[in-house]
Structure formats: structure tokens, C-alpha cells
PDB file of N, CA and C in Angstrom:
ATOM      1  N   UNK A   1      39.974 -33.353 -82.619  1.00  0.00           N
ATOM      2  CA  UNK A   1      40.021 -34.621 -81.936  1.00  0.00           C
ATOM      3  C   UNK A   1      40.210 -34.350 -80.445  1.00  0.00           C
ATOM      4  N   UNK A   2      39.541 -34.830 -79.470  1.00  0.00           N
ATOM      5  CA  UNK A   2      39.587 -34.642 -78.234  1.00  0.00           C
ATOM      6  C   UNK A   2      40.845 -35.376 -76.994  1.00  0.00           C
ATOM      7  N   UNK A   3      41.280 -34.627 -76.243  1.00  0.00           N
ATOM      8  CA  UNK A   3      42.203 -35.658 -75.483  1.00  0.00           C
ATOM      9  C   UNK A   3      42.542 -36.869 -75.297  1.00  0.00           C
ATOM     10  N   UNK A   4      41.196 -37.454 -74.932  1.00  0.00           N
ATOM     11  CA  UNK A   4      40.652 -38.944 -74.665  1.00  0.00           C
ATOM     12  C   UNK A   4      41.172 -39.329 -75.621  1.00  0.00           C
ATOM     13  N   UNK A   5      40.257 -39.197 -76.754  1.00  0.00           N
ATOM     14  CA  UNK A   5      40.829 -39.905 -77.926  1.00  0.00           C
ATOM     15  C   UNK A   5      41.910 -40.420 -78.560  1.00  0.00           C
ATOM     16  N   UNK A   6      42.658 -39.391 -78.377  1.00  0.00           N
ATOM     17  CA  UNK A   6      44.525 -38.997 -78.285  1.00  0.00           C
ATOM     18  C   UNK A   6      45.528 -40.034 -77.775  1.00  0.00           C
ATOM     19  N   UNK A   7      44.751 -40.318 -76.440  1.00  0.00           N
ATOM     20  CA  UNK A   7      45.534 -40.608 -75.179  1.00  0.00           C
ATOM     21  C   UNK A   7      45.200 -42.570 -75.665  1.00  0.00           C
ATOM     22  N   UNK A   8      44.379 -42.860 -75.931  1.00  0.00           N
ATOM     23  CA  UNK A   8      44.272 -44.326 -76.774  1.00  0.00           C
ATOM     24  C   UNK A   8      45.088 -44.748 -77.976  1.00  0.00           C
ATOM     25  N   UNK A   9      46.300 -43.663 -78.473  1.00  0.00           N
ATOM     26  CA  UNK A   9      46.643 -43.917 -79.767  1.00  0.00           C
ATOM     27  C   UNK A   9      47.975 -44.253 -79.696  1.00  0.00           C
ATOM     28  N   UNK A  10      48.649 -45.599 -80.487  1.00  0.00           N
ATOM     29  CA  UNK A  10      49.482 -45.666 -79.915  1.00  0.00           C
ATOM     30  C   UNK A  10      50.755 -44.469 -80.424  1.00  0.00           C
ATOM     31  N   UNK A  11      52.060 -44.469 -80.058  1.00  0.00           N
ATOM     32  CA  UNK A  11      53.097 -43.888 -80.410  1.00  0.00           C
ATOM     33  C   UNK A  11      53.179 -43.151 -82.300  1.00  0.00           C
ATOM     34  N   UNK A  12      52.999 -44.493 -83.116  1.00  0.00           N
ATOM     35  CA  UNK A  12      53.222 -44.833 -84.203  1.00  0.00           C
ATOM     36  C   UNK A  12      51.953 -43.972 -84.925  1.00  0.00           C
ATOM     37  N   UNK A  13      50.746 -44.170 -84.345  1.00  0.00           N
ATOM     38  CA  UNK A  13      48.928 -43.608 -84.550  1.00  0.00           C
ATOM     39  C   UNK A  13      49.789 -42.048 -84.242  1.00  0.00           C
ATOM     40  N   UNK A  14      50.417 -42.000 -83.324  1.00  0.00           N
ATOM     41  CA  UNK A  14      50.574 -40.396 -82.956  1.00  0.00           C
ATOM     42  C   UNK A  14      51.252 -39.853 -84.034  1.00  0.00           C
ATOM     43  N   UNK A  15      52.101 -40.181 -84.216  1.00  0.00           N
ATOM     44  CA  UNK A  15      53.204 -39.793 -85.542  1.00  0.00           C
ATOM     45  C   UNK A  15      52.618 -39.432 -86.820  1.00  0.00           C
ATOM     46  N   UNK A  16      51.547 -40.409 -87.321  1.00  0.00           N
ATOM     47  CA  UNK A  16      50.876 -40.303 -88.358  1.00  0.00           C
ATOM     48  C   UNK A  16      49.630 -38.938 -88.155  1.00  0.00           C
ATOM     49  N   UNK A  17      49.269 -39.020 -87.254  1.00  0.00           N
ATOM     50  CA  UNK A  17      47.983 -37.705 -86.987  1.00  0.00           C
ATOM     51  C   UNK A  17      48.931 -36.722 -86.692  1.00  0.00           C
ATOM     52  N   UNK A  18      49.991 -36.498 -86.090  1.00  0.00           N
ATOM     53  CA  UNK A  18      50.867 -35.203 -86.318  1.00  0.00           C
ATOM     54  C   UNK A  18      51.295 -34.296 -87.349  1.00  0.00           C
ATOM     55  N   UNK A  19      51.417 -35.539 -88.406  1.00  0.00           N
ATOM     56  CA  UNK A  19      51.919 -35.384 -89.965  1.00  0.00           C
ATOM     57  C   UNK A  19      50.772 -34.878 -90.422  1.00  0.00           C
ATOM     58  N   UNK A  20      49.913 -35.508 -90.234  1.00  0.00           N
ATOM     59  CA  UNK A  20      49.126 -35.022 -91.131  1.00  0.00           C
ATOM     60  C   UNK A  20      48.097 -33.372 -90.792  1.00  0.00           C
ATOM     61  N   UNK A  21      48.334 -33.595 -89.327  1.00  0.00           N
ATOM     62  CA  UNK A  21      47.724 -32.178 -88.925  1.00  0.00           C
ATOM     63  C   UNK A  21      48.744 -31.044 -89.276  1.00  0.00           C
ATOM     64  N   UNK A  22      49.646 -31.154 -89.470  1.00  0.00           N
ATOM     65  CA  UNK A  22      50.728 -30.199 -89.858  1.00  0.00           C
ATOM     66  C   UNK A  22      50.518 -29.936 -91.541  1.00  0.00           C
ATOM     67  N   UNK A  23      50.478 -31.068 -92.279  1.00  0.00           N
ATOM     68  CA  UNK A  23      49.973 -30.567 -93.951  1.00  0.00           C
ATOM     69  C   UNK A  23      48.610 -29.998 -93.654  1.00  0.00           C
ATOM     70  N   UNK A  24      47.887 -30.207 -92.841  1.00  0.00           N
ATOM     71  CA  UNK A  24      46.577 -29.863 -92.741  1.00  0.00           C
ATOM     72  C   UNK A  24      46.764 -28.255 -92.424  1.00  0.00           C
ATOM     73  N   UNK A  25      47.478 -27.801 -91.334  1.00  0.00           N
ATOM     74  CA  UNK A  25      47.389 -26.348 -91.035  1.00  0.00           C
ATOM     75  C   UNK A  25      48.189 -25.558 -92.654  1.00  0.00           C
ATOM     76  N   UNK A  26      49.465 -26.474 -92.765  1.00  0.00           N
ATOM     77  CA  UNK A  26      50.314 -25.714 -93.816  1.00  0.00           C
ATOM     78  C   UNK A  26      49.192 -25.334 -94.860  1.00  0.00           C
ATOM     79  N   UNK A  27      48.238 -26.297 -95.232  1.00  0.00           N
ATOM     80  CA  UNK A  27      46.941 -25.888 -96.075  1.00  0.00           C
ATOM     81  C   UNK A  27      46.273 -24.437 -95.918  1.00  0.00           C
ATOM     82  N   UNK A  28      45.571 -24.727 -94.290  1.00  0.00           N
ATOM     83  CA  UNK A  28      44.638 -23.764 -94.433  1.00  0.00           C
ATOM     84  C   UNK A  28      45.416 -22.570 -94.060  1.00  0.00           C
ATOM     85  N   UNK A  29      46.705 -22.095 -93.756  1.00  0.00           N
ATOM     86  CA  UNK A  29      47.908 -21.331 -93.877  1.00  0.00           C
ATOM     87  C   UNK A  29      47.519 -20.745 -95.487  1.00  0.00           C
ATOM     88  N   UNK A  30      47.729 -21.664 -96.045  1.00  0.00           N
ATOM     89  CA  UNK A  30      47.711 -20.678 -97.418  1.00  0.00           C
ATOM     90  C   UNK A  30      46.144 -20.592 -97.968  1.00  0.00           C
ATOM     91  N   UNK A  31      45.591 -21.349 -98.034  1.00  0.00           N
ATOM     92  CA  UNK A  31      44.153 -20.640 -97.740  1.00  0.00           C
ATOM     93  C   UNK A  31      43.779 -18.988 -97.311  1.00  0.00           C
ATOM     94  N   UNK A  32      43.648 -19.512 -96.205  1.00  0.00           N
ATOM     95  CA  UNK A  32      43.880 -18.356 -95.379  1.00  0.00           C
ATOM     96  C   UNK A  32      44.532 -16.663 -95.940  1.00  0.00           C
ATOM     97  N   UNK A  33      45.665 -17.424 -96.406  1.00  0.00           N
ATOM     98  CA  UNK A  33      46.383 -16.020 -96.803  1.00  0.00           C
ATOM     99  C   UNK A  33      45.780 -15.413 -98.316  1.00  0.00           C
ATOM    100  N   UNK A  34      44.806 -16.210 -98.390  1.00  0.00           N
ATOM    101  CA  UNK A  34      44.569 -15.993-100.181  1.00  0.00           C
ATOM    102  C   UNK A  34      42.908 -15.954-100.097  1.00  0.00           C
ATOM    103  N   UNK A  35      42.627 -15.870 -98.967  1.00  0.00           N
ATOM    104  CA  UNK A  35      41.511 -15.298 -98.686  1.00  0.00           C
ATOM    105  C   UNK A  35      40.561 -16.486 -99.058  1.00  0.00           C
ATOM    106  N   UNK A  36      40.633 -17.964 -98.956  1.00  0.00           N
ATOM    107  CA  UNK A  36      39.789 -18.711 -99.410  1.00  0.00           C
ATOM    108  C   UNK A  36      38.994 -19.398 -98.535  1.00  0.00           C
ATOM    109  N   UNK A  37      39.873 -19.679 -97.169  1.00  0.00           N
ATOM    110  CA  UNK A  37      39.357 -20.383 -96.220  1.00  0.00           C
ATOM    111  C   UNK A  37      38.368 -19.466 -95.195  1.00  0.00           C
ATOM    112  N   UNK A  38      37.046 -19.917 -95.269  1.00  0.00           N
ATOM    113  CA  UNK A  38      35.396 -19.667 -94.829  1.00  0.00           C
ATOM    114  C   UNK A  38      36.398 -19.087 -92.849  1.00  0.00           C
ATOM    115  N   UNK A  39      36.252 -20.096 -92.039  1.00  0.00           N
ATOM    116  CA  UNK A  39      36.248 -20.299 -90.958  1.00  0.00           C
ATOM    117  C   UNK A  39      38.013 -20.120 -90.301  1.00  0.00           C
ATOM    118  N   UNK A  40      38.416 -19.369 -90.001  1.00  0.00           N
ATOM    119  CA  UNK A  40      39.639 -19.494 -89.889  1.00  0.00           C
ATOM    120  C   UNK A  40      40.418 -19.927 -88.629  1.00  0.00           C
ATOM    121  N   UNK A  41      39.170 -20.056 -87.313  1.00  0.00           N
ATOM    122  CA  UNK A  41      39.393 -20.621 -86.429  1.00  0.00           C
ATOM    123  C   UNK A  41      39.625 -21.654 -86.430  1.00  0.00           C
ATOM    124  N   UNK A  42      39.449 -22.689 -87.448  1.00  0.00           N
ATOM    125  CA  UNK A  42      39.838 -23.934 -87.373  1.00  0.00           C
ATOM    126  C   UNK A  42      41.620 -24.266 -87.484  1.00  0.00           C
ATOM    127  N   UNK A  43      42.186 -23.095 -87.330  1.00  0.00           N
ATOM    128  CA  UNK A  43      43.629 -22.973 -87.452  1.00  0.00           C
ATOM    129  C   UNK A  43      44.041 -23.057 -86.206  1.00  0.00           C
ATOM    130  N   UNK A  44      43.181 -22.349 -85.219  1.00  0.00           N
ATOM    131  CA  UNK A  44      43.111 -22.584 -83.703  1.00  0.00           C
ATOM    132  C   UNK A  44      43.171 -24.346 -83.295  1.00  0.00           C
ATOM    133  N   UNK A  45      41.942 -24.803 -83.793  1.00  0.00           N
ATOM    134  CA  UNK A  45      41.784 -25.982 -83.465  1.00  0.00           C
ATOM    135  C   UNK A  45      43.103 -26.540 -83.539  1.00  0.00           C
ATOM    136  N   UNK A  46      43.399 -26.754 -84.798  1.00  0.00           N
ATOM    137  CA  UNK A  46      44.459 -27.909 -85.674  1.00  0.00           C
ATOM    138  C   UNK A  46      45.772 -27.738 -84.621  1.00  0.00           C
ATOM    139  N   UNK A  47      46.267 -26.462 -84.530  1.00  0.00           N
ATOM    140  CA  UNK A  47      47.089 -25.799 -83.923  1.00  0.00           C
ATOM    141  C   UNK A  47      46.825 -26.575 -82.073  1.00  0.00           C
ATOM    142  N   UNK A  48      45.812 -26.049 -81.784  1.00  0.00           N
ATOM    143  CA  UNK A  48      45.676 -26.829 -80.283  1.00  0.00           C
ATOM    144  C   UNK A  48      46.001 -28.738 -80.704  1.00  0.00           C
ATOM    145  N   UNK A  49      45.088 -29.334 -81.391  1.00  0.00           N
ATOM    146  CA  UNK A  49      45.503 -30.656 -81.761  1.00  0.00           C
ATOM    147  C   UNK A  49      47.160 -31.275 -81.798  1.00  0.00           C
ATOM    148  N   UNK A  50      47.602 -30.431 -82.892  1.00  0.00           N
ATOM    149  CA  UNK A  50      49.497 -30.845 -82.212  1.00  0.00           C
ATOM    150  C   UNK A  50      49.844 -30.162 -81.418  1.00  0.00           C
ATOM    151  N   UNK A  51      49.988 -29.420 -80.741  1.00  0.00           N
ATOM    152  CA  UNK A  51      50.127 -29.320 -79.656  1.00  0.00           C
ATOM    153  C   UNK A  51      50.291 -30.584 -78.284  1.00  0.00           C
ATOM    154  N   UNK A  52      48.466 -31.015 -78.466  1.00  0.00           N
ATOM    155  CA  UNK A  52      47.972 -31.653 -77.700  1.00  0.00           C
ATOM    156  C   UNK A  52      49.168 -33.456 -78.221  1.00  0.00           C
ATOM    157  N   UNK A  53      49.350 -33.468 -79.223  1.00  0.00           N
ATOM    158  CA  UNK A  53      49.772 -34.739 -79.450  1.00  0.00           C
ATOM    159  C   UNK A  53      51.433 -34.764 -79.399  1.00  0.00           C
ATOM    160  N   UNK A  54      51.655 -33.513 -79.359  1.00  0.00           N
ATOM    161  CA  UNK A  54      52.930 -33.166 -78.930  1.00  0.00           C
ATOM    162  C   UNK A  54      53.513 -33.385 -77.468  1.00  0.00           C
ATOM    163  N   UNK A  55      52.601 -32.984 -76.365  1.00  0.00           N
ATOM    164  CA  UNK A  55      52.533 -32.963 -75.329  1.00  0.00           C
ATOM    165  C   UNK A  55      52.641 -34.602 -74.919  1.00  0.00           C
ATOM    166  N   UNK A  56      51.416 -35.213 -75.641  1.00  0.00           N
ATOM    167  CA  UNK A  56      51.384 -37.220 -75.160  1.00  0.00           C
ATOM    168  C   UNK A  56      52.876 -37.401 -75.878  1.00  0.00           C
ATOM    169  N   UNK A  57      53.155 -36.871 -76.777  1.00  0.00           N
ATOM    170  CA  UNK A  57      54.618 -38.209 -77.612  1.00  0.00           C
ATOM    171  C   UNK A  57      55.682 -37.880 -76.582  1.00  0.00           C
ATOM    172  N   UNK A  58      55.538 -36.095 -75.632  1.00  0.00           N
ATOM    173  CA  UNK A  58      56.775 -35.860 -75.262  1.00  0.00           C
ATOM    174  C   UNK A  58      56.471 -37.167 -73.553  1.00  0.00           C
ATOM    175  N   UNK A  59      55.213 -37.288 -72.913  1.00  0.00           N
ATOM    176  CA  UNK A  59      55.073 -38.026 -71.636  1.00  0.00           C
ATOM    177  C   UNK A  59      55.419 -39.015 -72.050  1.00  0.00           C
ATOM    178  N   UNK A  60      55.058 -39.789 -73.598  1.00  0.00           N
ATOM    179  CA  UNK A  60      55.161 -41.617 -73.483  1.00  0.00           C
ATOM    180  C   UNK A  60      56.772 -41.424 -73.521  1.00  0.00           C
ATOM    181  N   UNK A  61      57.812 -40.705 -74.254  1.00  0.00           N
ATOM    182  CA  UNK A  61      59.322 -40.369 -74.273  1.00  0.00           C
ATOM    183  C   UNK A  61      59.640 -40.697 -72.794  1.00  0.00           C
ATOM    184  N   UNK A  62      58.868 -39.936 -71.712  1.00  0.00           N
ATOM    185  CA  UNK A  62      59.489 -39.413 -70.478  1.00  0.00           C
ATOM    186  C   UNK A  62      59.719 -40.920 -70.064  1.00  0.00           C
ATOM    187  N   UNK A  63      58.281 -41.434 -69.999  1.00  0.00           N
ATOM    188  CA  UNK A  63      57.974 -42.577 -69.574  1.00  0.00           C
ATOM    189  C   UNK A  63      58.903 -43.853 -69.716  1.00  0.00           C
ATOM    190  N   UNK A  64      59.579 -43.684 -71.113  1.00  0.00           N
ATOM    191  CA  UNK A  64      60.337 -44.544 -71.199  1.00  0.00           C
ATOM    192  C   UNK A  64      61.641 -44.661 -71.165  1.00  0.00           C
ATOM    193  N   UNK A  65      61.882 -43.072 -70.907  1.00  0.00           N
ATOM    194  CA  UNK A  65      63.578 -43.203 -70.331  1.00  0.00           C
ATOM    195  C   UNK A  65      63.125 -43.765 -68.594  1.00  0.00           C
ATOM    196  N   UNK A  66      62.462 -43.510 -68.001  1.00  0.00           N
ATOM    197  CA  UNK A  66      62.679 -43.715 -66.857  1.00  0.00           C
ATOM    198  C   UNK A  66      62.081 -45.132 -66.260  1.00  0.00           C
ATOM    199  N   UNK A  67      62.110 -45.665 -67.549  1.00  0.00           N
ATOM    200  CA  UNK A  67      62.043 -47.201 -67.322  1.00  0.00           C
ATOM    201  C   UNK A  67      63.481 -47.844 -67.439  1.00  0.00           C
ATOM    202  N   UNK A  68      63.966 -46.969 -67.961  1.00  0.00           N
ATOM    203  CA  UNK A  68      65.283 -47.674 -68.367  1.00  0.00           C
ATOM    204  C   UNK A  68      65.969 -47.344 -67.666  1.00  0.00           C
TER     205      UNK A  68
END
């Protein structure tokens, strides 16, 4: 999923695509280790993805202590 995309989602949208990219890596984690999963760069991806949604939940946080 690309930045842009990301950056349109709200708080709650973020939480849910976090979760689920995390069962998603824990997957191809064991995949992976069992020699099943084809492409293994896509561990890269998933891995950059929270990251990336990690990064927006920690700015909208910032954002809103310093409203207060």
C-alpha cells in the first residue's frame, strides 16, 4: 500500500491495517521458515508497510498532544 494511500486513513482504518499486516508477516514468517513461501521479499514490503503506518499513528499522536 503506498503512502498516499495511508495518509487518507483515518486513526481507527490505521489500527485495523496494522493488525492485520502484522498476522500477515507472522504468516509469511513461518512460511518462509518452512520453505513454502515463493517470493520472500514480500516480507520486505509488509515490514516497510508498518513501519510506514507506524510512523502516521506516531504524527496524528504528536499532533494531538500539541493541540491540547
Amino acid at each position: 500500500m503506498e503512502l498516499k494511500e495511508l495518509k487518507g486513513k483515518t486513526e481507527s482504518e490505521l489500527h485495523r491495517l496494522l493488525s492485520e499486516s502484522r498476522d500477515k508477516i507472522r504468516d509469511m514468517r513461518f512460511k518462509a521458515a518452512s520453505k513454502q513461501l515463493k517470493n520472500i521479499r514480500e516480507i520486505r514490503a509488509v515490514k516497510k508497510t508498518i513501519a510506514q503506518i507506524l510512523t502516521l499513528l506516531n504524527k496524528k499522536e504528536a499532533k494531538e498532544e500539541v493541540k491540547k
